[in-house]
Protein backbone atom coordinates (compact mmCIF):
# COMPACT_ATOMS: atom_id res chain seq x y z
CA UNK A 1 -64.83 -23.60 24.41
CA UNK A 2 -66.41 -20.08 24.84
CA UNK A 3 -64.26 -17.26 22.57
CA UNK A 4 -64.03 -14.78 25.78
CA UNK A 5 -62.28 -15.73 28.65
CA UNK A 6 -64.70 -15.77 32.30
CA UNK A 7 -63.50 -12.70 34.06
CA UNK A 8 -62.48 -14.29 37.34
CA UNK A 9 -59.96 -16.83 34.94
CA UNK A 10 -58.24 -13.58 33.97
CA UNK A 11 -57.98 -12.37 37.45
CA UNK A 12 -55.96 -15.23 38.30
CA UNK A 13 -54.10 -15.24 35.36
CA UNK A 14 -54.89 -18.50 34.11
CA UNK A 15 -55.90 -17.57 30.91
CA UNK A 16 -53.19 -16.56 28.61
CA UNK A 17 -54.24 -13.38 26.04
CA UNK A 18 -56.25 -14.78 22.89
CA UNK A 19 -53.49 -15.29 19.85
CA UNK A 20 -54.13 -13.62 16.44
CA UNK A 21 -54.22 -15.07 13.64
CA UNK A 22 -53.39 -13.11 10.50
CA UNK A 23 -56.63 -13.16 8.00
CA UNK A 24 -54.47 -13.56 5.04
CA UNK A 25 -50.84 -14.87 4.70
CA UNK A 26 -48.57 -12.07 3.49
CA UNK A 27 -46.70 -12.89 0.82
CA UNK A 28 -43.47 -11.42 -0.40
CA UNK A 29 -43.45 -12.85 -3.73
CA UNK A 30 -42.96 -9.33 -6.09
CA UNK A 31 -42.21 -9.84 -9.18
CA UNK A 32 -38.76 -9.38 -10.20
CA UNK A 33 -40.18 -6.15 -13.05
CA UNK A 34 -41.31 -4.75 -9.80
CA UNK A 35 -38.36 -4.58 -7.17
CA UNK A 36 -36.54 -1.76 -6.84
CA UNK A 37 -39.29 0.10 -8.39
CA UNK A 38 -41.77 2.43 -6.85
CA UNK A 39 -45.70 2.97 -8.42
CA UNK A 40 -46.77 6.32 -9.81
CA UNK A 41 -50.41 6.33 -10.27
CA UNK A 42 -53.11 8.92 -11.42
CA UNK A 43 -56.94 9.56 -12.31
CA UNK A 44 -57.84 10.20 -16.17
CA UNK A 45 -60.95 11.19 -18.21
CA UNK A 46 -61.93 7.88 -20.28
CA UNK A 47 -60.52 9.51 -23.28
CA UNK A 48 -57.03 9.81 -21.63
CA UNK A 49 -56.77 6.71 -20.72
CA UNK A 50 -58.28 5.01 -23.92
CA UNK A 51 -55.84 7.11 -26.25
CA UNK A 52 -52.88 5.80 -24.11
CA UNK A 53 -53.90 2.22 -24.47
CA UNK A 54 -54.72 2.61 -28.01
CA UNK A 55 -50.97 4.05 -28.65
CA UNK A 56 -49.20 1.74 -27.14
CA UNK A 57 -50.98 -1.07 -28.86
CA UNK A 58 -50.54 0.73 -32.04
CA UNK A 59 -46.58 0.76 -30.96
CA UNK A 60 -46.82 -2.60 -29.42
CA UNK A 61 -45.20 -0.55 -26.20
CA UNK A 62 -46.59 -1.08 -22.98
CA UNK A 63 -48.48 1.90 -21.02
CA UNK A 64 -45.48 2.02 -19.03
CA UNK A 65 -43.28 2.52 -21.26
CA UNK A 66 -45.20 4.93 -22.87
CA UNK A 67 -45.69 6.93 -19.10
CA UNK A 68 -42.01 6.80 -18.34
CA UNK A 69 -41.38 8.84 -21.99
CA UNK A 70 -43.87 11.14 -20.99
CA UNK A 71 -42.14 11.55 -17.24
CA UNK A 72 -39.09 12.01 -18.89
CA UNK A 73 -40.54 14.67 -21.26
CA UNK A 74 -42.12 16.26 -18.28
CA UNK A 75 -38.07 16.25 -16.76
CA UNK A 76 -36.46 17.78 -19.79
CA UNK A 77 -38.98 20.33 -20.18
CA UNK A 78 -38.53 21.94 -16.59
CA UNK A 79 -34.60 21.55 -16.69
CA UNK A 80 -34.26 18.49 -15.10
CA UNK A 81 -32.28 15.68 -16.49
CA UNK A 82 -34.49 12.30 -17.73
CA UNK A 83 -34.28 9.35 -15.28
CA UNK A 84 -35.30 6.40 -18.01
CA UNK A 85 -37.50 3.91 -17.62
């Protein structure tokens, strides 16, 4: 069977419109330390990022942790009140 339909066939409406199948089946499974939570990302210098790893092995923290402090910080500095973690 040919992938693309003769044009007279679709004139007469005898070939139904191709179906599409998703590449990749979308899954839903988050994991439950993710839902309800929304991802704050940025871009470091090598030394950033290696002296927040390094701490929070040190404190045996995770860099999450350690980035929700520091968000917090960031809060009570400019008047605003800390959210948590």
């Amino acid at each position: 069977m040919s992938r693309k339909p003769s044009f007279a066939n679709l004139r007469s409406g005898l070939v139904s419109a191709p179906t599409v199948e998703p590449a990749f089946a979308a899954t839903s499974a988050v994991p439950a330390s993710r839902q309800g939570r929304k991802q704050i990302a940025g871009f470091f210098s090598p030394e950033m990022s290696f002296a927040m790893h390094t701490l929070a092995r040190r404190q045996s923290r995770s860099l999450q942790a350690l980035m929700a402090e520091a968000f917090n910080d960031v809060l009570r500095k400019h008047g605003e009140s800390p959210i948590g973690d």
